[in-house]
N, C-alpha and C. Protein backbone atom coordinates (compact mmCIF):
# COMPACT_ATOMS: atom_id res chain seq x y z
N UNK A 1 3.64 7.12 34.28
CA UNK A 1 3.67 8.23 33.31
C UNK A 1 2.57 8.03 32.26
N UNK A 2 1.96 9.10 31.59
CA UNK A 2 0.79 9.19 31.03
C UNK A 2 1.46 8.73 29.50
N UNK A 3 0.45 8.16 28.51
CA UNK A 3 0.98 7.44 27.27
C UNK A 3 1.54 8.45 26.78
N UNK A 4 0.85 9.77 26.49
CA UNK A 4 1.10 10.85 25.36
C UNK A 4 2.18 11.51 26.15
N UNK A 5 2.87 11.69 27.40
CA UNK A 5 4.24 11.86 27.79
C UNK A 5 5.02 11.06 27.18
N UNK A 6 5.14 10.03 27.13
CA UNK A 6 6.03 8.79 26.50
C UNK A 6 6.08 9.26 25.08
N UNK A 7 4.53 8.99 24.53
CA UNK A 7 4.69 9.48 23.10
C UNK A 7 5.67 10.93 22.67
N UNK A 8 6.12 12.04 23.53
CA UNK A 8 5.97 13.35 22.90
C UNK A 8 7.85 12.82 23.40
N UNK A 9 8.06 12.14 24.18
CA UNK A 9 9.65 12.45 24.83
C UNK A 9 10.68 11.38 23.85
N UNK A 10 9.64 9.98 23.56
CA UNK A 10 10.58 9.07 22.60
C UNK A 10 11.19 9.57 21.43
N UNK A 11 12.45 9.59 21.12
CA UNK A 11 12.74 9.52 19.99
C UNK A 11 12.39 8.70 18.91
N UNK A 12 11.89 9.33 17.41
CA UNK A 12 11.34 9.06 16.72
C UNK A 12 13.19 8.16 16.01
N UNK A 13 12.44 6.96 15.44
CA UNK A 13 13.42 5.94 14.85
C UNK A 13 14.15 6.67 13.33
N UNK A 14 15.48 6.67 13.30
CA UNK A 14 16.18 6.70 12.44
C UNK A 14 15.05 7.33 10.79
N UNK A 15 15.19 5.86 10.35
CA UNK A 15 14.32 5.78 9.03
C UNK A 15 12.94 6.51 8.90
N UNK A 16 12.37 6.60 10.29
CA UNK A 16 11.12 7.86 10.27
C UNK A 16 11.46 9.20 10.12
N UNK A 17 12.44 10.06 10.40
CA UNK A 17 12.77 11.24 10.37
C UNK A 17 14.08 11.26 8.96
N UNK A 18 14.11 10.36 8.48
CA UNK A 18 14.68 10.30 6.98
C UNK A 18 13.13 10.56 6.20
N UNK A 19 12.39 9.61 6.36
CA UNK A 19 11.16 10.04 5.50
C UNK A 19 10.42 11.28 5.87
N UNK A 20 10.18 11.70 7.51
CA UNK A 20 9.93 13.18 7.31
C UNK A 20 10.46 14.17 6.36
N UNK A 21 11.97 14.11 6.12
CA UNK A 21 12.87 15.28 5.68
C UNK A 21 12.06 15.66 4.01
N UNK A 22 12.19 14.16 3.65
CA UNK A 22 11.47 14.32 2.52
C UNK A 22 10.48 15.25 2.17
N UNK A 23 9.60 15.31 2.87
CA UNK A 23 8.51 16.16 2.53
C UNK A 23 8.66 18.13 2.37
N UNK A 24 10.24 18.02 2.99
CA UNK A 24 10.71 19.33 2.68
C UNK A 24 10.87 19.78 1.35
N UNK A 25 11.31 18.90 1.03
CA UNK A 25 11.55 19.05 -0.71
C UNK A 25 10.61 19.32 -1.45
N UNK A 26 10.51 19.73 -2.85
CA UNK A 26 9.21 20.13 -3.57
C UNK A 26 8.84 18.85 -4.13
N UNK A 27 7.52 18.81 -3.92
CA UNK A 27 6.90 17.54 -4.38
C UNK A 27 7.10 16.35 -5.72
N UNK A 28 7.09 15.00 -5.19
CA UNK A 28 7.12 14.19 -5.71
C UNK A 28 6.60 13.80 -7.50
N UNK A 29 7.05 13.56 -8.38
CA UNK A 29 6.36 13.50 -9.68
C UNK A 29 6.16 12.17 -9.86
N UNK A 30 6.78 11.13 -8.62
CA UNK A 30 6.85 9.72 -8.67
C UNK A 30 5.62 9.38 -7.98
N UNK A 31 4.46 8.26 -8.29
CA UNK A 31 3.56 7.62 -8.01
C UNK A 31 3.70 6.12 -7.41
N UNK A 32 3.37 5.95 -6.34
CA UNK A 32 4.01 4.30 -6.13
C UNK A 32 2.48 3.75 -5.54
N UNK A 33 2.36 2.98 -6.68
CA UNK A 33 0.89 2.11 -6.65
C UNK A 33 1.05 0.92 -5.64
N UNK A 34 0.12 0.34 -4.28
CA UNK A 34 0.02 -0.15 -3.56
C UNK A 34 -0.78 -0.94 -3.06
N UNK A 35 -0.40 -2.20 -2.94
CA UNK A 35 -1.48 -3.39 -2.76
C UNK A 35 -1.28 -4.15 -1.12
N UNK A 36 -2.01 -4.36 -0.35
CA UNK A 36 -1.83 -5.32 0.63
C UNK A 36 -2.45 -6.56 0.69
N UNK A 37 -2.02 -7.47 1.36
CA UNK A 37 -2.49 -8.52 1.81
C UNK A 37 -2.46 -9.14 3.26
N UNK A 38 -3.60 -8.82 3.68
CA UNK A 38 -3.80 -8.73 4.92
C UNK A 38 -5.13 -9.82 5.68
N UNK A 39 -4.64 -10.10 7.24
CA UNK A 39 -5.45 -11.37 7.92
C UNK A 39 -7.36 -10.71 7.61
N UNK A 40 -7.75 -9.69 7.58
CA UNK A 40 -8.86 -9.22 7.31
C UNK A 40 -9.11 -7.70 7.20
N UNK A 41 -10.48 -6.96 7.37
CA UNK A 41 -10.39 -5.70 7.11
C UNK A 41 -10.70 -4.75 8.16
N UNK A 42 -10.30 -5.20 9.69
CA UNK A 42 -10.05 -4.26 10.62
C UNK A 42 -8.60 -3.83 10.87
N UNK A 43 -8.47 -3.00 10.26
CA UNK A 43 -7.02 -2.34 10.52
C UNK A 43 -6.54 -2.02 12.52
N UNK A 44 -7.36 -2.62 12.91
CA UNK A 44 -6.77 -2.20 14.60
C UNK A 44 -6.70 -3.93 15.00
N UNK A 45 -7.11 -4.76 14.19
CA UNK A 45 -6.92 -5.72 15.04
C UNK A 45 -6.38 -6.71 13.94
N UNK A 46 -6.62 -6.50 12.71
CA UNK A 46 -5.55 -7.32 11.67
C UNK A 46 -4.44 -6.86 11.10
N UNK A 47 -3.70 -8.23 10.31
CA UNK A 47 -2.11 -7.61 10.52
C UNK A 47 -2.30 -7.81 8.53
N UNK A 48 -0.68 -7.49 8.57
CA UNK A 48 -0.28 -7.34 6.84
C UNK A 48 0.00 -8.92 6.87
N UNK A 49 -0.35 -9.24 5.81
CA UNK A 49 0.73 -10.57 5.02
C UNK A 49 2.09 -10.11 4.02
N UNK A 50 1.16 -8.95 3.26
CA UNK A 50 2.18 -9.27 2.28
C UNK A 50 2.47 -7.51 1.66
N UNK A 51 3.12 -6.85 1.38
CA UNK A 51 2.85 -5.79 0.75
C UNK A 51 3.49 -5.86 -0.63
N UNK A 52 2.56 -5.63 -1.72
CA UNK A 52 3.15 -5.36 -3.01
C UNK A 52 3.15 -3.75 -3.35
N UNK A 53 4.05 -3.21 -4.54
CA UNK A 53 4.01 -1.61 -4.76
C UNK A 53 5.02 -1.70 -5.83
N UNK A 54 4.53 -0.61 -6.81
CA UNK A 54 5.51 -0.76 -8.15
C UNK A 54 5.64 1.14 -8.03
N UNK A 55 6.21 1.53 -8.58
CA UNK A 55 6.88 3.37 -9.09
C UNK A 55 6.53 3.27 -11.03
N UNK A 56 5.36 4.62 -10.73
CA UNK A 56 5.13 5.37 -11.81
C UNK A 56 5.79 6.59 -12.06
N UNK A 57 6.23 6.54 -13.17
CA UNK A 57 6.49 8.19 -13.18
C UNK A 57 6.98 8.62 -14.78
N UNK A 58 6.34 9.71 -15.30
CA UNK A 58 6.58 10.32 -16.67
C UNK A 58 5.59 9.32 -17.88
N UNK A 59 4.55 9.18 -16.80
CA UNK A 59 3.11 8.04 -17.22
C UNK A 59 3.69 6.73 -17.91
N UNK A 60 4.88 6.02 -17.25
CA UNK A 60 5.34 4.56 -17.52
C UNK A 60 5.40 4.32 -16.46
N UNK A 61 4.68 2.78 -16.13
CA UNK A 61 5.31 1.74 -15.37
C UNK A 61 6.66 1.73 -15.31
N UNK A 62 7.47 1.61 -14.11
CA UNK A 62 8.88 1.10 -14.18
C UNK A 62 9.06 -0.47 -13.14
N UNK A 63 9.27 -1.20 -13.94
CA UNK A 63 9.37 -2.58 -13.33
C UNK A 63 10.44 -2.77 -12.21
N UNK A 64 11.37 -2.29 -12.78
CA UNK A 64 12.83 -1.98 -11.41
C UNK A 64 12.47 -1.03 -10.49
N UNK A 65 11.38 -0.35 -10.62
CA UNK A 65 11.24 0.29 -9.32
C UNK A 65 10.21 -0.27 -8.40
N UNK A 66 10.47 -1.04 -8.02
CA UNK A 66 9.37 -2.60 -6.79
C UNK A 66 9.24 -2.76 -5.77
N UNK A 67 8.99 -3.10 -5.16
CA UNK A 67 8.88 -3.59 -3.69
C UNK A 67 8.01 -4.59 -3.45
N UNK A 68 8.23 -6.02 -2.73
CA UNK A 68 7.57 -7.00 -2.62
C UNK A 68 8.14 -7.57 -1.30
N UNK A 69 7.20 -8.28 -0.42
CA UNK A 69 7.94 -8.46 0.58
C UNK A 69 6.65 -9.17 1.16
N UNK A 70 7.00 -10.51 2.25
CA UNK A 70 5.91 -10.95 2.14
C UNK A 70 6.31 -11.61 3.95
N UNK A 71 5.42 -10.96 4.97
CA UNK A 71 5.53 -10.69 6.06
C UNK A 71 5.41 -11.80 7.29
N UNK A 72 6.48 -12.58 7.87
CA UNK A 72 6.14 -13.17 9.12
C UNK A 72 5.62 -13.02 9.99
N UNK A 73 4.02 -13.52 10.16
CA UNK A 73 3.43 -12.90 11.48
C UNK A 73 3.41 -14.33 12.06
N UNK A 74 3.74 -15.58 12.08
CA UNK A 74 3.84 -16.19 13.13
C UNK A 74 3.51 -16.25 14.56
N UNK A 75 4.12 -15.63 15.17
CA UNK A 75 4.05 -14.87 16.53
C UNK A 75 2.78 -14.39 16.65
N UNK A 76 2.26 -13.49 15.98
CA UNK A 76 1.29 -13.50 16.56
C UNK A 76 0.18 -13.42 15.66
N UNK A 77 -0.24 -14.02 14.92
CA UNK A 77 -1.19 -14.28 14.65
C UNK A 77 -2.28 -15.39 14.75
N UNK A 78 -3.52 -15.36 14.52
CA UNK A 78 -4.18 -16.25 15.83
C UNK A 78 -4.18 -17.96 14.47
N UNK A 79 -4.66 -19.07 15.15
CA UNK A 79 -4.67 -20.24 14.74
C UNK A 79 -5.57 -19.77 13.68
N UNK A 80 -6.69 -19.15 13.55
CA UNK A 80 -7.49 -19.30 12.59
C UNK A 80 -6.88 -18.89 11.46
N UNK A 81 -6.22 -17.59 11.41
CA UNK A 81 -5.37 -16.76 10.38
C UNK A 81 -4.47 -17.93 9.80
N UNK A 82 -3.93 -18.61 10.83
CA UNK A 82 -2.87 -19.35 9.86
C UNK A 82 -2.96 -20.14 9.08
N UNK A 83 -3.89 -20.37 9.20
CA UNK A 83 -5.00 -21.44 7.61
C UNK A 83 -4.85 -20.98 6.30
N UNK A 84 -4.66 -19.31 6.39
CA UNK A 84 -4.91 -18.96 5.64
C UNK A 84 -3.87 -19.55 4.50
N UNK A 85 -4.26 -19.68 3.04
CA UNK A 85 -3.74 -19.96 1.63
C UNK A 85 -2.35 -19.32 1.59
N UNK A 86 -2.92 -18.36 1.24
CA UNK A 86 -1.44 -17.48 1.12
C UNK A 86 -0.27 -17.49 2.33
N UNK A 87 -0.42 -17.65 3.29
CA UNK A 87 0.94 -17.88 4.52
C UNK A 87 1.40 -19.30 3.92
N UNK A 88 0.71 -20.18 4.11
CA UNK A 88 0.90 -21.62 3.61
C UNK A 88 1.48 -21.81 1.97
N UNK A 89 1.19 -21.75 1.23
CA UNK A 89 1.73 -21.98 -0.15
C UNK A 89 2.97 -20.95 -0.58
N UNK A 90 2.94 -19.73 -0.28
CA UNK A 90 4.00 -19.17 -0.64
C UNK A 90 5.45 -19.81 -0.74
N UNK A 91 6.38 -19.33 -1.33
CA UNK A 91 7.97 -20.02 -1.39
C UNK A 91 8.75 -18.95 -1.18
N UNK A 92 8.06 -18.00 -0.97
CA UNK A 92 9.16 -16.46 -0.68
C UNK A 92 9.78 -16.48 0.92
N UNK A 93 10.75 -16.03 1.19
CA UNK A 93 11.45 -15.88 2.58
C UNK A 93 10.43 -14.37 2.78
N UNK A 94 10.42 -14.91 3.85
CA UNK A 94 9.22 -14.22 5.24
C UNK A 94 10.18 -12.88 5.83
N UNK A 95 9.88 -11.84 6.16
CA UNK A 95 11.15 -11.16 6.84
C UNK A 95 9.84 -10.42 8.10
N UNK A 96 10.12 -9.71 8.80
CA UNK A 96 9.50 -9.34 10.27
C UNK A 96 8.97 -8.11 9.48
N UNK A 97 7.72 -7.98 10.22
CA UNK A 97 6.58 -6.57 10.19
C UNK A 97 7.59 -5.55 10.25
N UNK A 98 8.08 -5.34 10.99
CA UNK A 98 9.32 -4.37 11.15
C UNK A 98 10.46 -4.04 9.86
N UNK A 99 11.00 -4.86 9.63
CA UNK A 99 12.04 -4.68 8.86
C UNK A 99 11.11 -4.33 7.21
N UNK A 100 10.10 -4.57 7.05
CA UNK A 100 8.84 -4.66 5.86
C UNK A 100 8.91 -3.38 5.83
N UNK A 101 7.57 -3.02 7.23
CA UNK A 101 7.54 -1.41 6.99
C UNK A 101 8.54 -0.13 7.21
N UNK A 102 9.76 -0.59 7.56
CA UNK A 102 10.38 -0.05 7.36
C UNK A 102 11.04 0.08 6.26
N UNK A 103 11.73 -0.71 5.50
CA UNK A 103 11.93 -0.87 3.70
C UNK A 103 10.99 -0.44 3.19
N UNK A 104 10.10 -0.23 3.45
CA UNK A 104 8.61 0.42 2.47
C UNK A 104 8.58 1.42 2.80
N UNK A 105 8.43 2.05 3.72
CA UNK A 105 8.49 3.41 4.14
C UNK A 105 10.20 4.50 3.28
N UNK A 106 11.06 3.63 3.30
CA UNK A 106 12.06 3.99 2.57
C UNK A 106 12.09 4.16 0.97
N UNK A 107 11.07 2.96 0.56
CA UNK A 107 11.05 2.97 -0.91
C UNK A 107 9.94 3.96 -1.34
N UNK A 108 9.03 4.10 -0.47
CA UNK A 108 7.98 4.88 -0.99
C UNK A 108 8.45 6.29 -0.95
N UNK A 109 9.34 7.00 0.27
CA UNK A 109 9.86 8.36 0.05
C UNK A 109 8.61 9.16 0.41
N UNK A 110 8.35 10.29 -0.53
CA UNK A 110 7.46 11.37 -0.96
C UNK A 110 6.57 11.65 -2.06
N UNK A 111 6.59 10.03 -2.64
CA UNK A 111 5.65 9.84 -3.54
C UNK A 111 3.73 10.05 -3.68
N UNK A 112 3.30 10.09 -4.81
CA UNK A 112 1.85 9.56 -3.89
C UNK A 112 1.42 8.63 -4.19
N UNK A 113 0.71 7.97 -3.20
CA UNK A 113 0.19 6.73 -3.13
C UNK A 113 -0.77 6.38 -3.80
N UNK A 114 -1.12 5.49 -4.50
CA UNK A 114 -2.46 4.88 -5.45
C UNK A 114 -2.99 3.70 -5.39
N UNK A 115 -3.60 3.13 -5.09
CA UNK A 115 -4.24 2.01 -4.89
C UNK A 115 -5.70 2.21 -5.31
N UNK A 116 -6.93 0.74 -5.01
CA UNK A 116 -7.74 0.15 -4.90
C UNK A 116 -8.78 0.18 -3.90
N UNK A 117 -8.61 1.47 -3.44
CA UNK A 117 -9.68 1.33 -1.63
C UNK A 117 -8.37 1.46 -1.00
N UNK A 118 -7.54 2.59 -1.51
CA UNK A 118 -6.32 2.77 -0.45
C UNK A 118 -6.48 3.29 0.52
N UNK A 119 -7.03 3.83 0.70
CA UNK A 119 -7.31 4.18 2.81
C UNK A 119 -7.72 2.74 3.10
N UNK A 120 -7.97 1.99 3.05
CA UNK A 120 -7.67 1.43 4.03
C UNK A 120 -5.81 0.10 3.97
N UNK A 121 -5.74 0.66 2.82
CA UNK A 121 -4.02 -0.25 2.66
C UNK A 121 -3.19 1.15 3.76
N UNK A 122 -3.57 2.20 3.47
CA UNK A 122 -3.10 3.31 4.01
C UNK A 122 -3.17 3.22 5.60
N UNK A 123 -4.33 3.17 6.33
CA UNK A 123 -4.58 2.61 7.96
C UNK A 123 -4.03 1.57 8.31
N UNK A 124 -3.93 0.16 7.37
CA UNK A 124 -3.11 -1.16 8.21
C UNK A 124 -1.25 -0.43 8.15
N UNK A 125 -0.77 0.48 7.35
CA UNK A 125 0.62 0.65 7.19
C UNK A 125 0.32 1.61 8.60
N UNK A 126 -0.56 2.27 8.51
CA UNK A 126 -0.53 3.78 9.92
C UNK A 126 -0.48 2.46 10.95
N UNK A 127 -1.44 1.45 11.09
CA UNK A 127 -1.17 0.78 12.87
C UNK A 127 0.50 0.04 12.49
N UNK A 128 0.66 -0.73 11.72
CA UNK A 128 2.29 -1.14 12.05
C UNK A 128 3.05 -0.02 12.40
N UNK A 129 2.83 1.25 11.62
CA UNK A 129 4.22 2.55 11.89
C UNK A 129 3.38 2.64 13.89
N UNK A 130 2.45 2.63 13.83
CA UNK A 130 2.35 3.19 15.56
C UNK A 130 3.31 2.09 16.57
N UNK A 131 3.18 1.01 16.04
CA UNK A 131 3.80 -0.07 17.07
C UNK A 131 5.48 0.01 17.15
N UNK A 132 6.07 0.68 15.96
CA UNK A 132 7.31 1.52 16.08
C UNK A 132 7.46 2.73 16.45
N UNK A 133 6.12 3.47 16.91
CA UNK A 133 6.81 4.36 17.77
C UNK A 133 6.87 5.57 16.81
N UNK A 134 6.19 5.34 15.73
CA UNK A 134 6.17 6.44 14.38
C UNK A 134 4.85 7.48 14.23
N UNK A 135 4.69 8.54 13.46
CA UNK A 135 3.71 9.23 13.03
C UNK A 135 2.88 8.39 12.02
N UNK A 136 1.96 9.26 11.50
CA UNK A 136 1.07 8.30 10.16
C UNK A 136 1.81 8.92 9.03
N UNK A 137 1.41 8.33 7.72
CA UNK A 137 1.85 8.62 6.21
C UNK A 137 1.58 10.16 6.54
N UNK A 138 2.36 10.68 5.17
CA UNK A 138 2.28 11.83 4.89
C UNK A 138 1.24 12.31 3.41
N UNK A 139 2.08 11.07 3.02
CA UNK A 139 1.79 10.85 1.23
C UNK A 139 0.32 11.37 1.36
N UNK A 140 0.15 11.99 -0.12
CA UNK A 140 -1.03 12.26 -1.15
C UNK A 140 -1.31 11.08 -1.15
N UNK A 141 -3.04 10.36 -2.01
CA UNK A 141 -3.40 9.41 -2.08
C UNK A 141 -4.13 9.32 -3.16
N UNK A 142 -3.97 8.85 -4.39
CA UNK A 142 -5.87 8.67 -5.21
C UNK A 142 -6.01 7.30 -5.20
N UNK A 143 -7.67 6.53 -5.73
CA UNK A 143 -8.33 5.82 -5.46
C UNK A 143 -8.94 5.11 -6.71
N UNK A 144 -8.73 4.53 -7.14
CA UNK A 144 -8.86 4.00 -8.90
C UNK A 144 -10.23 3.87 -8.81
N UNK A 145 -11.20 3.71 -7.78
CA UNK A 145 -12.04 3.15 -7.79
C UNK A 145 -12.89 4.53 -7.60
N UNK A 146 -12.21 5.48 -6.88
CA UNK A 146 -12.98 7.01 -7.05
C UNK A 146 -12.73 7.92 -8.36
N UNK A 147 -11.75 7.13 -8.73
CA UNK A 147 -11.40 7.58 -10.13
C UNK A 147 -12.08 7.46 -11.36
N UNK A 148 -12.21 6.38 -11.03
CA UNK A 148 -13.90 5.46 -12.20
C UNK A 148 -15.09 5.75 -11.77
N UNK A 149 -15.28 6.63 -10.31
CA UNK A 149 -16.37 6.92 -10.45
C UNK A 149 -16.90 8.14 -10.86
N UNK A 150 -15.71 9.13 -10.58
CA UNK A 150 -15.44 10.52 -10.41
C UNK A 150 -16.10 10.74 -12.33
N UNK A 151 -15.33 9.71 -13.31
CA UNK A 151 -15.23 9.73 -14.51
C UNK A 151 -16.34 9.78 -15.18
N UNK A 152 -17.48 9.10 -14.67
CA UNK A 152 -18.09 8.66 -14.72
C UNK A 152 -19.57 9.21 -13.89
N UNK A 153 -19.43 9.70 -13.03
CA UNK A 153 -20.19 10.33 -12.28
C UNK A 153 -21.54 9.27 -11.62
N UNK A 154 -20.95 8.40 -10.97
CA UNK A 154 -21.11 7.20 -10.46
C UNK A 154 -21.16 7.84 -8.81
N UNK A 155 -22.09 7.21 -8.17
CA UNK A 155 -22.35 7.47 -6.86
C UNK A 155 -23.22 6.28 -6.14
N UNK A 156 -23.53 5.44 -6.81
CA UNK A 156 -24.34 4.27 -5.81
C UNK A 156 -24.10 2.60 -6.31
N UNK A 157 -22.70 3.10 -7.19
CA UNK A 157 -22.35 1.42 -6.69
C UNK A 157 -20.71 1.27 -6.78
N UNK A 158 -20.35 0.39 -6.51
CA UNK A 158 -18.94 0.03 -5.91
C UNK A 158 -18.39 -0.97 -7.13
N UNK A 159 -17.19 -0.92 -7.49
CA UNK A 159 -16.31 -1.35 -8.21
C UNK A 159 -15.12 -2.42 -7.64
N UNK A 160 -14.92 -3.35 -7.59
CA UNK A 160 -13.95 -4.40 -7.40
C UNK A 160 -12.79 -4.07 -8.34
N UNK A 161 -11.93 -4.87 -7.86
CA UNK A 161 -10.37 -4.50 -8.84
C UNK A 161 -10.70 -5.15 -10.10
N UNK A 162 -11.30 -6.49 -9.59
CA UNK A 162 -11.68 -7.27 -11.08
C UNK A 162 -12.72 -6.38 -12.01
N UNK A 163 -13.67 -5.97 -11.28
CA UNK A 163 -15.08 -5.67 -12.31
C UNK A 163 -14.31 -4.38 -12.88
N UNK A 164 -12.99 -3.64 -12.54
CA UNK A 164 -12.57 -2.56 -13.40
C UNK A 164 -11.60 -2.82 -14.10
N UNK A 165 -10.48 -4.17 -13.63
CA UNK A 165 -9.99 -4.22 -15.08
C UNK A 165 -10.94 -5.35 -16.01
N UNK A 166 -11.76 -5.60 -15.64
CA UNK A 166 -13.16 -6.02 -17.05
C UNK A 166 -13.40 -5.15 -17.44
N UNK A 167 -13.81 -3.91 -17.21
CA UNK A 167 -14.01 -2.43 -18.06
C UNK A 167 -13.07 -1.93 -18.70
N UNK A 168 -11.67 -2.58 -17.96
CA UNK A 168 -10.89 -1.91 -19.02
C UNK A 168 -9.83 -3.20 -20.02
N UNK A 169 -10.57 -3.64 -19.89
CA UNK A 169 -9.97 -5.14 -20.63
C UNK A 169 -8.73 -5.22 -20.58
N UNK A 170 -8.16 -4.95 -19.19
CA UNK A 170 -6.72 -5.27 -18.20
C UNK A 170 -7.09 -7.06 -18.12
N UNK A 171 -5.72 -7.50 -19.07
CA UNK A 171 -5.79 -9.14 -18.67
C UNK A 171 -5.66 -9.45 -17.60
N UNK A 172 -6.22 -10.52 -16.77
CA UNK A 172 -6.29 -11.08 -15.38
C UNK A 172 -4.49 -11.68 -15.25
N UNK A 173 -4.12 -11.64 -14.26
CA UNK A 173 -3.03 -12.01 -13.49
C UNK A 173 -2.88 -13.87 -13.90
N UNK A 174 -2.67 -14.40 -14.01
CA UNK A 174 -1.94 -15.77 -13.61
C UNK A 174 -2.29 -16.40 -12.30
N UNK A 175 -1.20 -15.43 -11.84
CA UNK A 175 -0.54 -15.59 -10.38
C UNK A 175 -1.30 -14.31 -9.80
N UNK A 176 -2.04 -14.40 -8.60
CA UNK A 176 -2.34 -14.01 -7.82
C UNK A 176 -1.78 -13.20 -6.60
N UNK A 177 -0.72 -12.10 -6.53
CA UNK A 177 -0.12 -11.46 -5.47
C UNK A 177 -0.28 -10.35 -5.53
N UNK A 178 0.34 -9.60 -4.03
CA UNK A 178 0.16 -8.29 -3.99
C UNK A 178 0.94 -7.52 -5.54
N UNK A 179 1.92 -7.77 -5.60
CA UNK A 179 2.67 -7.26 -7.11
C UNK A 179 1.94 -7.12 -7.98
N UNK A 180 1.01 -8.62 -8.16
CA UNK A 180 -0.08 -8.92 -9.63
C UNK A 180 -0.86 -7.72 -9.35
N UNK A 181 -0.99 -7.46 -8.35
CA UNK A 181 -2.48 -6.71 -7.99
C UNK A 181 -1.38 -5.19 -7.94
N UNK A 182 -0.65 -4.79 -7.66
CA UNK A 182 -0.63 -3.41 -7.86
C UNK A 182 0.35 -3.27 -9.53
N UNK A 183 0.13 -4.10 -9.93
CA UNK A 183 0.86 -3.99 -11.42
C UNK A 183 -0.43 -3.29 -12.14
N UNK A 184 -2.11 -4.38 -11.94
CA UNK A 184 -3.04 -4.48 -12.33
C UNK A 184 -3.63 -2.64 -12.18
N UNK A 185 -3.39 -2.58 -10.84
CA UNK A 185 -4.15 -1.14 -10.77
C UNK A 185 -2.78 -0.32 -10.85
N UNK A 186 -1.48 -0.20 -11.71
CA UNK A 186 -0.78 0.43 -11.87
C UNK A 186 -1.55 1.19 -13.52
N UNK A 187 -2.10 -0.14 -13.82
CA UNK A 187 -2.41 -0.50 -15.67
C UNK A 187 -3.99 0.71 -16.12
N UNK A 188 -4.37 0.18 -14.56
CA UNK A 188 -5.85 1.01 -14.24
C UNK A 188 -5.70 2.84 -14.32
N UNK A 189 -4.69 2.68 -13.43
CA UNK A 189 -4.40 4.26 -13.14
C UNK A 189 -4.05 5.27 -14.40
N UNK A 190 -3.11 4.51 -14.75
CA UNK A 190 -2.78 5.28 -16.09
C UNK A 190 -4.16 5.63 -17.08
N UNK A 191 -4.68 4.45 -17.71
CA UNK A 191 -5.99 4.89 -18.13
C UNK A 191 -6.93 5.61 -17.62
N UNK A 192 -7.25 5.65 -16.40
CA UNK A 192 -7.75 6.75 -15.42
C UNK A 192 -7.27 8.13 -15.46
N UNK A 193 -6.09 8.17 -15.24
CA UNK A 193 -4.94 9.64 -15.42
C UNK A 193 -5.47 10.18 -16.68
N UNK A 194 -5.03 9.44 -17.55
CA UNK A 194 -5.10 10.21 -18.69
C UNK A 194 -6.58 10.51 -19.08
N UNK A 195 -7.84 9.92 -18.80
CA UNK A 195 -9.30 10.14 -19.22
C UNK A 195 -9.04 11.40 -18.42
N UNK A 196 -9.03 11.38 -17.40
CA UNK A 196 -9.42 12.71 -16.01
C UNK A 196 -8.42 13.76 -16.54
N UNK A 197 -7.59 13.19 -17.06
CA UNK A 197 -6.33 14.90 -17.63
C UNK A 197 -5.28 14.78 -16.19
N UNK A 198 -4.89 14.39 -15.30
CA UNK A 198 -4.04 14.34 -14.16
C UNK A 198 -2.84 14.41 -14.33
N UNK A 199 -1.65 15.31 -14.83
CA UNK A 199 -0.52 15.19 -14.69
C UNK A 199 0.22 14.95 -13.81
């Protein structure tokens, strides 16, 4: 049988057609800022480590609204990857690619998404949802980094998370995680929002 037969006849999983429904509803006023940590930057052949994401909404950070979760790829990820720092030093319990993007996909809802160069945090979440058998995001998206440029009217050079919270004299993290990092461009956005006028 041909793939896209398979694809059109499987039933779509539980928690995917909960987050479709969503989008029936009138749109989201909640923002959920998004960080990954991942084996590298081909989204077809590297995996997640770690996903961090915090909920904006009524232009405050809300700290209780979180998500952190920090991903067992064991199995399959190759010898070189597993060197990596971050698999090794962490102290957090590991839970499966699966059970991750699925809790994330739940917490995020019908929000829109914000990140740092989020298309591509946006493509590594689209290949895990394919390997369940799912559609891609739905979510809206902005880009802190198109945001500072947009502001600015910037077109020929590129911005790091660091070199923008140095512009915006956002104190550096401590601790180093996906959380630190979407707290950081949670801190970004808002100052962004409000220069650009974005309700």
């Amino acid at each position: 049988m041909f793939d896209w037969i398979k694809n059109i006849t499987k039933e779509s999983p539980p928690f995917w057609k909960n987050y479709l429904s969503k989008f029936d509803k009138k749109p989201s006023k909640r923002f959920v800022v998004l960080s990954t940590e991942t084996t590298g930057l081909n989204p077809k052949k590297d995996l997640i480590l770690s996903i961090g994401a915090i909920g904006i909404e009524n232009n405050s950070i809300h700290i209780g609204d979180s998500y952190e979760v920090i991903i067992s790829q064991k199995d399959t990820i190759s010898k070189e990857d597993s060197q990596n720092e971050f698999l090794i030093h962490t102290q957090q319990k590991k839970v499966t690619e699966t059970r991750a993007i699925q809790n994330f996909i739940k917490y995020l809802g019908n929000a829109v998404l914000v990140g740092h160069r989020v298309n591509f945090d946006i493509e590594m979440i689209n290949e895990a949802l394919e390997k369940l058998g799912c559609g891609r995001l739905k979510n809206e998206a902005l880009d802190i980094e198109v945001m500072y440029k947009k502001l600015h009217d910037i077109n020929d050079k590129n911005f790091t998370l660091e070199d923008l919270g140095t512009l915006f004299k956002v104190p550096k993290a401590e601790r180093v995680s996906t959380a630190d990092d979407a707290y950081t461009i949670a801190l970004l956005f808002l100052k962004l929002k409000s220069r650009l006028g974005i309700k």
